[in-house]
Protein backbone atom coordinates (compact mmCIF):
# COMPACT_ATOMS: atom_id res chain seq x y z
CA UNK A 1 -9.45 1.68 -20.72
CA UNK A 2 -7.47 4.32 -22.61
CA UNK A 3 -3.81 3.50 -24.09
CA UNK A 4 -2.05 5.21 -21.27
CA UNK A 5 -4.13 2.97 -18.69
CA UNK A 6 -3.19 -0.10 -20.63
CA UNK A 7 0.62 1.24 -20.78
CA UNK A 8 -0.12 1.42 -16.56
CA UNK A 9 -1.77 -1.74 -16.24
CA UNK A 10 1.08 -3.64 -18.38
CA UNK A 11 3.85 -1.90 -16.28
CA UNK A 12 2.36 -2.66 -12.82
CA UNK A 13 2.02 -6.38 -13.84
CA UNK A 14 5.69 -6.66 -15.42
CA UNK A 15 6.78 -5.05 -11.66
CA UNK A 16 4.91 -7.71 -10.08
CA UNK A 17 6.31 -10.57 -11.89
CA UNK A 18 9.91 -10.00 -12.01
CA UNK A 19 9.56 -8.29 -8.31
CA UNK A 20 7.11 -9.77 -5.95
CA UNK A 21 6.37 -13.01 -7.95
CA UNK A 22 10.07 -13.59 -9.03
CA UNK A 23 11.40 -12.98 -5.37
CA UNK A 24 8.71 -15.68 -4.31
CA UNK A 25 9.17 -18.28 -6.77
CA UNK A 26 12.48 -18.19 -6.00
CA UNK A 27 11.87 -18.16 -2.10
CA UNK A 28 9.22 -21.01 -2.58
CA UNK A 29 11.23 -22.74 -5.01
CA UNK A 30 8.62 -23.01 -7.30
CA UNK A 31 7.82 -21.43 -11.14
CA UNK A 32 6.67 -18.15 -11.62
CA UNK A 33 3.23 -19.38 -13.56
CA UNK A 34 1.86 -21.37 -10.94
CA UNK A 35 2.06 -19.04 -7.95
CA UNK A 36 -0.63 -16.79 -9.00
CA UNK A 37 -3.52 -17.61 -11.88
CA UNK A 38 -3.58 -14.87 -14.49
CA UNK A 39 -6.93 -13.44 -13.33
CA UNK A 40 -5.99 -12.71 -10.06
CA UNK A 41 -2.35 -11.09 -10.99
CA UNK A 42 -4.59 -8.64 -13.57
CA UNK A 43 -7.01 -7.46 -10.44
CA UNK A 44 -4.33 -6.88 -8.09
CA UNK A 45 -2.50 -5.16 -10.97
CA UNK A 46 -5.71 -2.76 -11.25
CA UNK A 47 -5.81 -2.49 -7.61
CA UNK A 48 -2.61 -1.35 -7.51
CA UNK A 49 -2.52 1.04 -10.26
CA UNK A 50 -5.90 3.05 -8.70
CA UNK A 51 -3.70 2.91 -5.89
CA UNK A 52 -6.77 0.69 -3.64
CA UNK A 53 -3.76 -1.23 -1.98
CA UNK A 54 -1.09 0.01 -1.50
CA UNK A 55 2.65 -2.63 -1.93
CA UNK A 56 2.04 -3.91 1.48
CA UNK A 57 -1.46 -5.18 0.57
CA UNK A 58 -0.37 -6.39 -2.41
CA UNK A 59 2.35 -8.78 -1.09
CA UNK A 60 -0.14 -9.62 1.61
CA UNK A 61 -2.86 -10.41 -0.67
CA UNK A 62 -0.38 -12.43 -3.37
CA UNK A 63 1.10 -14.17 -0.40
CA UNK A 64 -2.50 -15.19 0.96
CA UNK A 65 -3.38 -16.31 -2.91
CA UNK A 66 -0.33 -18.85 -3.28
CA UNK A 67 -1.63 -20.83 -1.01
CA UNK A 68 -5.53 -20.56 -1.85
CA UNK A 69 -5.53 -20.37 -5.27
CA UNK A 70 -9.43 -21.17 -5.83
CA UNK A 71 -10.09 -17.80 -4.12
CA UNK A 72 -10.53 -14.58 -6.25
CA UNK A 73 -8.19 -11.49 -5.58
CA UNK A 74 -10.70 -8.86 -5.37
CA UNK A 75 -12.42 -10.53 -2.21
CA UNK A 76 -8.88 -11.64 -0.55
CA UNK A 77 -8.15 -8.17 -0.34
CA UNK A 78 -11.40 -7.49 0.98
CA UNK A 79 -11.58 -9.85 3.44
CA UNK A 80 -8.11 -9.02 4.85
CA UNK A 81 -9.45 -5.29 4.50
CA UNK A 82 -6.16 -4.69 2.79
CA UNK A 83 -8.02 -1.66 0.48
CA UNK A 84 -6.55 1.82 1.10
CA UNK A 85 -8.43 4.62 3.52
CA UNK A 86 -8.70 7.52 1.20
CA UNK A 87 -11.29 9.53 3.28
CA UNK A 88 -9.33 12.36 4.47
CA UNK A 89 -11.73 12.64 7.96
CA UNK A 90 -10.53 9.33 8.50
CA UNK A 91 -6.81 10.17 7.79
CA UNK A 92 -7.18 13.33 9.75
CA UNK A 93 -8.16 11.54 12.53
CA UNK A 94 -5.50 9.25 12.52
CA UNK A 95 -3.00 11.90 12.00
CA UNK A 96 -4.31 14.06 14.90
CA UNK A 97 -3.80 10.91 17.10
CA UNK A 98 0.03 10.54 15.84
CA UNK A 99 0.46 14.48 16.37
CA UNK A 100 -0.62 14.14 19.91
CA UNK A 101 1.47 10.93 20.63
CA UNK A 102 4.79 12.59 19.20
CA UNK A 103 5.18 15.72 20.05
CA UNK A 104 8.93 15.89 20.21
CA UNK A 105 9.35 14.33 16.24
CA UNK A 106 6.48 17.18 16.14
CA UNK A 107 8.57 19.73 17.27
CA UNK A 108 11.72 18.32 15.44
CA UNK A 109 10.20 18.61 12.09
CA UNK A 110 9.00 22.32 12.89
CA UNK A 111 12.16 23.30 13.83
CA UNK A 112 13.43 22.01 9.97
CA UNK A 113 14.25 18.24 10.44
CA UNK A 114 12.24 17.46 7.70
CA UNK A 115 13.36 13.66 7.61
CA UNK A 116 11.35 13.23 10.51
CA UNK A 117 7.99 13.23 8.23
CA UNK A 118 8.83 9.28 7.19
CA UNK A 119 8.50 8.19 11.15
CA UNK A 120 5.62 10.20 11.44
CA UNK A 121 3.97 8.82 8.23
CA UNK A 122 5.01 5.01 9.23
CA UNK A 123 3.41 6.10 12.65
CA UNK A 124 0.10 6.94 11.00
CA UNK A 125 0.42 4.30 8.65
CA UNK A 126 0.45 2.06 11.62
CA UNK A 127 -2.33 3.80 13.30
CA UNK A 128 -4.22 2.85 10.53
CA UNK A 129 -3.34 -0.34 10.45
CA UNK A 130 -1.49 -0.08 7.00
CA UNK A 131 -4.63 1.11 5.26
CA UNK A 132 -4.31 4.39 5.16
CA UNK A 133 -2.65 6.12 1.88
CA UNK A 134 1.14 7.07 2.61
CA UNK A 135 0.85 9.78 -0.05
CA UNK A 136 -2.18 11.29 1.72
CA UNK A 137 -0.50 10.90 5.06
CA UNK A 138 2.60 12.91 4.22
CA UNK A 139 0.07 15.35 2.57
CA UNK A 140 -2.09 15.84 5.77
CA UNK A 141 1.03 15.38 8.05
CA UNK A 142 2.72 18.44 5.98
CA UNK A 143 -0.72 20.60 5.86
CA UNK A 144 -1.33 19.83 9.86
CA UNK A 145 2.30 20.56 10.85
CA UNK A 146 3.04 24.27 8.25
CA UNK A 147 4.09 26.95 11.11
């Protein structure tokens, strides 16, 4: 890994500690070390970072690991299928679907009410089931939508 990957890495695991982890321990009443083993908190860091899962999938997979801490991050979030679509076919196709299903937040946002792009990216995001990239949604959803 190069220096500015390290720098990355560091920085997403210091967010998850005194965010995720802290909020957690504190929820859980219990100390910050033994929610999640060191291991695991470095993977989902790296997941993170390549931007695999996404925040959502990350709480989901932490959450699952607190309370199955024998398992190994990397096939948590496989097994919940928590990884990130990044095949824009895939996210075309779900954005098509949202286009068709909202045509007046459609028409709003061609007609300048740009704010209406978050509903129509949490629309695809649900589409997807949460595993579709945001970024890339808003992307598509802006490309699809230019008049």
């Amino acid at each position: 890994m190069s220096k500015s990957q390290d720098l990355n890495l560091i920085k997403n695991i210091a967010n998850i500690v005194t965010g995720i982890l802290a909020s957690l321990a504190t929820k859980l009443n219990r100390p910050i070390n033994e929610l999640l083993s060191p291991a695991n908190l470095i993977i989902l860091a790296k997941l993170f970072g390549d931007k695999k899962i996404n925040n959502q999938g990350l709480i989901q997979a932490i959450e699952f690991l607190i309370y199955n801490p024998e398992r190994g991050a990397k096939d948590v979030v496989e097994e919940l299928n928590l990884i990130q679509i990044e095949d824009d076919s895939v996210l075309e196709a779900f954005v098509e679907l949202v286009v068709s299903k909202n045509e007046d937040q459609v028409k709003q946002y061609q007609s300048g009410k740009v704010q209406v792009m978050g509903f129509l990216v949490g629309q695809s995001m649900k589409e997807s089931g949460g595993n579709g990239n945001p970024q890339k949604f808003k992307e598509l959803l802006e490309k699809r939508l230019a008049v």
